[in-house]
Protein backbone atom coordinates (compact mmCIF):
# COMPACT_ATOMS: atom_id res chain seq x y z
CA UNK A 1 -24.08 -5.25 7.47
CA UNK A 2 -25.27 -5.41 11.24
CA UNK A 3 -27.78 -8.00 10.62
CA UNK A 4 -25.94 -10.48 8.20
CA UNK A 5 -26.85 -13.68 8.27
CA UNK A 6 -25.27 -16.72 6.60
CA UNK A 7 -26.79 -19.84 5.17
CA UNK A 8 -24.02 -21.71 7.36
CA UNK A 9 -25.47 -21.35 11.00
CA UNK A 10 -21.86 -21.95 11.74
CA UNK A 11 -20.78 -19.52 9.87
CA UNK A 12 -22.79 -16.59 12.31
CA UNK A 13 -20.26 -16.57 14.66
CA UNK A 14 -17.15 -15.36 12.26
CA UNK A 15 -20.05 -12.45 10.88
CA UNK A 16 -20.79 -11.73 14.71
CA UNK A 17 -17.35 -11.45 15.26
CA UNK A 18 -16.22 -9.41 12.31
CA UNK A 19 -19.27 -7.23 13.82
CA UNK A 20 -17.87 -6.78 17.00
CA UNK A 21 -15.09 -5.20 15.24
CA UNK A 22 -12.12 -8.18 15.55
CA UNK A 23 -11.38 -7.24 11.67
CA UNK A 24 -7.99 -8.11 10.35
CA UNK A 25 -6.91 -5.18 9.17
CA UNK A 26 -4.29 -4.65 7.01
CA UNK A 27 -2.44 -1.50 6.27
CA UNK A 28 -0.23 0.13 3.66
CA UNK A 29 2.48 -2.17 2.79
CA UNK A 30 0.66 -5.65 3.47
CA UNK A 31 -2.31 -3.83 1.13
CA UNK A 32 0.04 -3.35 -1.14
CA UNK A 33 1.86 -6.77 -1.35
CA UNK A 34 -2.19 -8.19 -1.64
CA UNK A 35 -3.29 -5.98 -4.27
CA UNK A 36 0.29 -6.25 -6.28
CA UNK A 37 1.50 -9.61 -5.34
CA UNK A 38 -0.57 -11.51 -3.44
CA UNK A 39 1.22 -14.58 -3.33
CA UNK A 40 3.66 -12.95 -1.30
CA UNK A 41 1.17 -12.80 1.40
CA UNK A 42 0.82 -16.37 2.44
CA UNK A 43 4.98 -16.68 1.89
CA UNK A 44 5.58 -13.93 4.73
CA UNK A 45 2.76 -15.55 6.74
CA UNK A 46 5.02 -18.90 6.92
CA UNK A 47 7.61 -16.68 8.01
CA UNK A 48 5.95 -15.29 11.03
CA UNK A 49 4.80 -18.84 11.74
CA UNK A 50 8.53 -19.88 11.95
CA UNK A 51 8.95 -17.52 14.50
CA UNK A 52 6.22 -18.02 16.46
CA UNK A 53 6.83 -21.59 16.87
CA UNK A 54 10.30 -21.07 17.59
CA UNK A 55 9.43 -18.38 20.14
CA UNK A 56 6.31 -20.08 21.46
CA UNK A 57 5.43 -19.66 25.18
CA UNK A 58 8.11 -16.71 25.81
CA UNK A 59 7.11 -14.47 28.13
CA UNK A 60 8.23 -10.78 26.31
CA UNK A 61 9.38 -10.51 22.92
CA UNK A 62 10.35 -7.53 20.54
CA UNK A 63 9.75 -7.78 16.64
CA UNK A 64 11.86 -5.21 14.96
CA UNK A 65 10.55 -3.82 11.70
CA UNK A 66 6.67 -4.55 11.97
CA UNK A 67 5.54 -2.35 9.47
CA UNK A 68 1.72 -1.98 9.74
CA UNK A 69 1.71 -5.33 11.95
CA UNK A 70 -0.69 -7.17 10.03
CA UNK A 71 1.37 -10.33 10.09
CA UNK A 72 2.67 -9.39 14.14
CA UNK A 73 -0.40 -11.51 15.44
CA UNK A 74 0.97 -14.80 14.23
CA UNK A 75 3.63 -14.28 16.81
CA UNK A 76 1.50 -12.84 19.53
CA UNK A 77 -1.00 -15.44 19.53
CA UNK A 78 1.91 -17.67 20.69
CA UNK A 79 3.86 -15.21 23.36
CA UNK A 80 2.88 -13.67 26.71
CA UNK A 81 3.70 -9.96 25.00
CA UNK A 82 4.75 -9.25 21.76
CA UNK A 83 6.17 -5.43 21.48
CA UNK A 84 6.46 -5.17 17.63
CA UNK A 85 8.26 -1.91 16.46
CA UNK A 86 8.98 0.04 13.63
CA UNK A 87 11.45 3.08 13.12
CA UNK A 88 8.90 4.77 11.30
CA UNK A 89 6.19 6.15 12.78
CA UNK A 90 3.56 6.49 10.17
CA UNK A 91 3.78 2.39 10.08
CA UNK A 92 3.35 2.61 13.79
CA UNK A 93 0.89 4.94 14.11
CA UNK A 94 -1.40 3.68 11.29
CA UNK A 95 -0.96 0.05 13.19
CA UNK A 96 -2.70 1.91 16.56
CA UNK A 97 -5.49 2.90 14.44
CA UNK A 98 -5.83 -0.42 12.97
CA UNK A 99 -6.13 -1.65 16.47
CA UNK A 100 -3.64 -5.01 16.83
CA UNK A 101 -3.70 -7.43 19.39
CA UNK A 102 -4.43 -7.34 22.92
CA UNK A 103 -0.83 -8.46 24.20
CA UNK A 104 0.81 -6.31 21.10
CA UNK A 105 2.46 -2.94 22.55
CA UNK A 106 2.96 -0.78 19.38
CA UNK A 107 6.54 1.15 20.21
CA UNK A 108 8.37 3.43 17.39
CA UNK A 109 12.07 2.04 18.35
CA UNK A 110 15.47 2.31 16.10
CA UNK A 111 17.99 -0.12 17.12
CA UNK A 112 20.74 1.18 15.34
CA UNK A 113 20.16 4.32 17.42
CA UNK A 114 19.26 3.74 20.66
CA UNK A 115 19.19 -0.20 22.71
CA UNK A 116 16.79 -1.91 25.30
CA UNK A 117 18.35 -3.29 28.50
CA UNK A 118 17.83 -6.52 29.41
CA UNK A 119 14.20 -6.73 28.65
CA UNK A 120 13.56 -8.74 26.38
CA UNK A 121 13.09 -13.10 26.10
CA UNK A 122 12.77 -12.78 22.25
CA UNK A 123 14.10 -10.29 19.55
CA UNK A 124 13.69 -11.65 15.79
CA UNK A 125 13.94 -9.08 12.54
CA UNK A 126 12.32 -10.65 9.36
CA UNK A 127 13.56 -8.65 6.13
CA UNK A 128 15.35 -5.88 8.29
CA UNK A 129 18.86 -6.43 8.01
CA UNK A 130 18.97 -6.26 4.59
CA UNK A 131 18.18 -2.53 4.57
CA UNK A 132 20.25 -1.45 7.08
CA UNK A 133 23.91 0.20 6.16
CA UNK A 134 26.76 -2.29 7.13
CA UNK A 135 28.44 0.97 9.01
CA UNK A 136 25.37 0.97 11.05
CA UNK A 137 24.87 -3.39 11.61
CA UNK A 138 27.45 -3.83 14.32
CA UNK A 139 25.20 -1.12 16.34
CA UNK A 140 22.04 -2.97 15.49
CA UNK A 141 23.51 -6.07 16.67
CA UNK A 142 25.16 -5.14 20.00
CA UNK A 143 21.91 -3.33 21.10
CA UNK A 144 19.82 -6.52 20.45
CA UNK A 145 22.25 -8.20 22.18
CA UNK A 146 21.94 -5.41 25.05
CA UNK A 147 17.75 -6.09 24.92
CA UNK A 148 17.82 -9.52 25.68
CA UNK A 149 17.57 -10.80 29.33
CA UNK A 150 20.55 -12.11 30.53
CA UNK A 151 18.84 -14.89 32.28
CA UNK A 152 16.65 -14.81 29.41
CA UNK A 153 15.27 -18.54 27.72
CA UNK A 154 18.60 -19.52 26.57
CA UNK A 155 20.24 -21.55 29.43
CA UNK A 156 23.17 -23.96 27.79
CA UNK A 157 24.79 -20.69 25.85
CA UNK A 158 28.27 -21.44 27.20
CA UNK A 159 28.51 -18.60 29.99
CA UNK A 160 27.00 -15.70 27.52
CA UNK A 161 23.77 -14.07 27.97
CA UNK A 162 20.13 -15.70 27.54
CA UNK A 163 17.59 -15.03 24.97
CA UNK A 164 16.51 -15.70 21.71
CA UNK A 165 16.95 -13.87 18.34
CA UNK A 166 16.21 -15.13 14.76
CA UNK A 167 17.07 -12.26 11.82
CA UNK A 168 15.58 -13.17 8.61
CA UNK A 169 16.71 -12.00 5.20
CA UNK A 170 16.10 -12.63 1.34
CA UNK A 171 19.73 -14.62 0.13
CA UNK A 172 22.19 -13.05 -1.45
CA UNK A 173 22.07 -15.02 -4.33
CA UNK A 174 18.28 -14.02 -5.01
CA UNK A 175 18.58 -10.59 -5.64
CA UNK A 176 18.97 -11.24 -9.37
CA UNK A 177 15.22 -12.00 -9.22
CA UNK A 178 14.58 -8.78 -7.17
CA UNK A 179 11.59 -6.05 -7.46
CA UNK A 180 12.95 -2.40 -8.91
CA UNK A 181 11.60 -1.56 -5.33
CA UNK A 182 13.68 -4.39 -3.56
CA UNK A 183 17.22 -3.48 -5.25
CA UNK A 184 16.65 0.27 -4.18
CA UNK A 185 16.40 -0.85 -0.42
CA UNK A 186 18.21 -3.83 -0.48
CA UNK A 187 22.09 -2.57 0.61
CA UNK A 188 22.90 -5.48 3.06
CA UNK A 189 22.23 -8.82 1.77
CA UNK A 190 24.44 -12.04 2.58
CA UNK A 191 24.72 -15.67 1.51
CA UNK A 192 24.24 -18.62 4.20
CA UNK A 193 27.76 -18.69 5.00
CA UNK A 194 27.79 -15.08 5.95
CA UNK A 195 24.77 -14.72 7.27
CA UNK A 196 25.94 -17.71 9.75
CA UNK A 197 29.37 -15.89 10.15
CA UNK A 198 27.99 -12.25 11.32
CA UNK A 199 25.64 -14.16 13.49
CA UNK A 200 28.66 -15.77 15.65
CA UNK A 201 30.37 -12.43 16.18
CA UNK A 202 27.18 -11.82 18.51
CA UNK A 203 25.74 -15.03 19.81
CA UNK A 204 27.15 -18.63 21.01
CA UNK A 205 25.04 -20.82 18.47
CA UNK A 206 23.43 -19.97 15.22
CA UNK A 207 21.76 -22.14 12.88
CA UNK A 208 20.89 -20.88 9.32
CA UNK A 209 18.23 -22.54 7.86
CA UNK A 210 17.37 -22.03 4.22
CA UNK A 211 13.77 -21.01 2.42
CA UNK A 212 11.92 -21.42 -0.52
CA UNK A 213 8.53 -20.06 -0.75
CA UNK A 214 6.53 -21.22 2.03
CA UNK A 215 8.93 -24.05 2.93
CA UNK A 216 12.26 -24.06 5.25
CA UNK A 217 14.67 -26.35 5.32
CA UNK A 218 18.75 -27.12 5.70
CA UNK A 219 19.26 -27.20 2.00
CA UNK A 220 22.04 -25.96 -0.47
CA UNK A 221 22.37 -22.08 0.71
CA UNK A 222 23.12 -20.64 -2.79
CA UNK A 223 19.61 -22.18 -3.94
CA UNK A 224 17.32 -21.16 -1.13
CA UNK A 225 15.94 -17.23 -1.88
CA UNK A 226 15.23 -16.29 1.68
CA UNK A 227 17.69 -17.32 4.75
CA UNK A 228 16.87 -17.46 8.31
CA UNK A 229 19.27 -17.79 11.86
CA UNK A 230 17.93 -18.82 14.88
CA UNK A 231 20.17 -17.69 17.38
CA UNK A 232 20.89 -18.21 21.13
CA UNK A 233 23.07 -17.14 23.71
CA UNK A 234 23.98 -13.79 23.62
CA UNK A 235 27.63 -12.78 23.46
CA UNK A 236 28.85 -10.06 26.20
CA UNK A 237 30.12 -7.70 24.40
């Protein structure tokens, strides 16, 4: 509709816009969450915004596990470059089609497999960890430690490395209210106290914060459903 116009004047400039092409897109899996639960969409929305606040004004930042990157531009709005990544490159490549943000560099990437040296300010992995093997985490791990800058935003860590990482995860204790499709993928999930735990084997400080819906807070870890640790100061290792 090339020559929409609203009854709101104001209104003209979001049709112009949409026009011009800046549609927000989204792909297969946050389709699917919208069509089957749509709820879900604003709760990983407050998610993202977590992360962008806590990584706001960083330079160069990797998101592991973007998916079709529909929720990646809450981050990038607030960082200098945001490389989101997925291991699979249908996600990737259906993202490039999409067309993401200007300062978003699309990059297929497997951390378990292969690292990053020392190039990134920012790493953080929202509902990642939980899929990935526990013979394969302490790979994962060390090779986001290995992407971080050394000198990297982080400058009180004690003598370890610099950077920022925050890995979020759905609690241990709310997989009794799972999807059929979550308890297939979900091998690797932990309570607050392990979460926090595996975190210091990698980095000087972690705080675990717990989540409810769209809401975070330091509450009771065996009631929140969703966990996330902000991290800094990564460990040589």
């Amino acid at each position: 509709m090339q020559n929409a116009k609203s009854k709101t004047k104001t209104f003209n400039e979001c049709v112009e816009s949409y026009n011009d092409g800046k549609k927000g897109d989204m792909g297969y899996i946050s389709s699917y969450v919208y069509w089957h639960d749509p709820v879900r969409v604003a709760i990983s929305a407050s998610r993202y915004k977590f992360v962008s606040k806590m990584m706001s004004g960083l330079d160069k930042v990797l998101e592991l596990g973007c998916a079709d990157a529909f929720y990646s531009q809450i981050v990038a709005d607030r960082v200098g470059t945001l490389v989101a990544s997925d291991f699979d490159e249908l996600f990737i490549g259906q993202a490039k089609e999409l067309g993401r943000a200007k300062n978003m560099e699309l990059r297929v990437l497997d951390l378990t497999k292969e690292p990053c040296e020392n190039e990134f300010d920012g790493v953080y992995a929202l509902d990642v960890l939980e899929h990935i093997h526990p013979k394969d985490e302490d790979a994962f791990m060390r090779n986001i430690t290995r992407a971080l800058k050394k000198n990297g935003a982080d400058s009180v860590s004690g003598g370890g490395g610099g950077g920022i990482a925050i890995f979020g995860i759905p609690s241990l204790e709310s997989q009794v209210y799972a999807s059929r499709m979550s308890k297939l993928e979900h091998i690797n999930c932990k309570n607050g106290d392990e979460l926090k735990k595996f975190c210091q084997k990698y980095f000087h400080h972690c705080f675990v914060f717990s989540m409810n819906d769209e809401v975070v807070h330091t509450g009771f870890y065996p009631m929140a459903h969703y966990l996330l640790a902000l991290c800094v100061g990564a460990k040589e290792l």
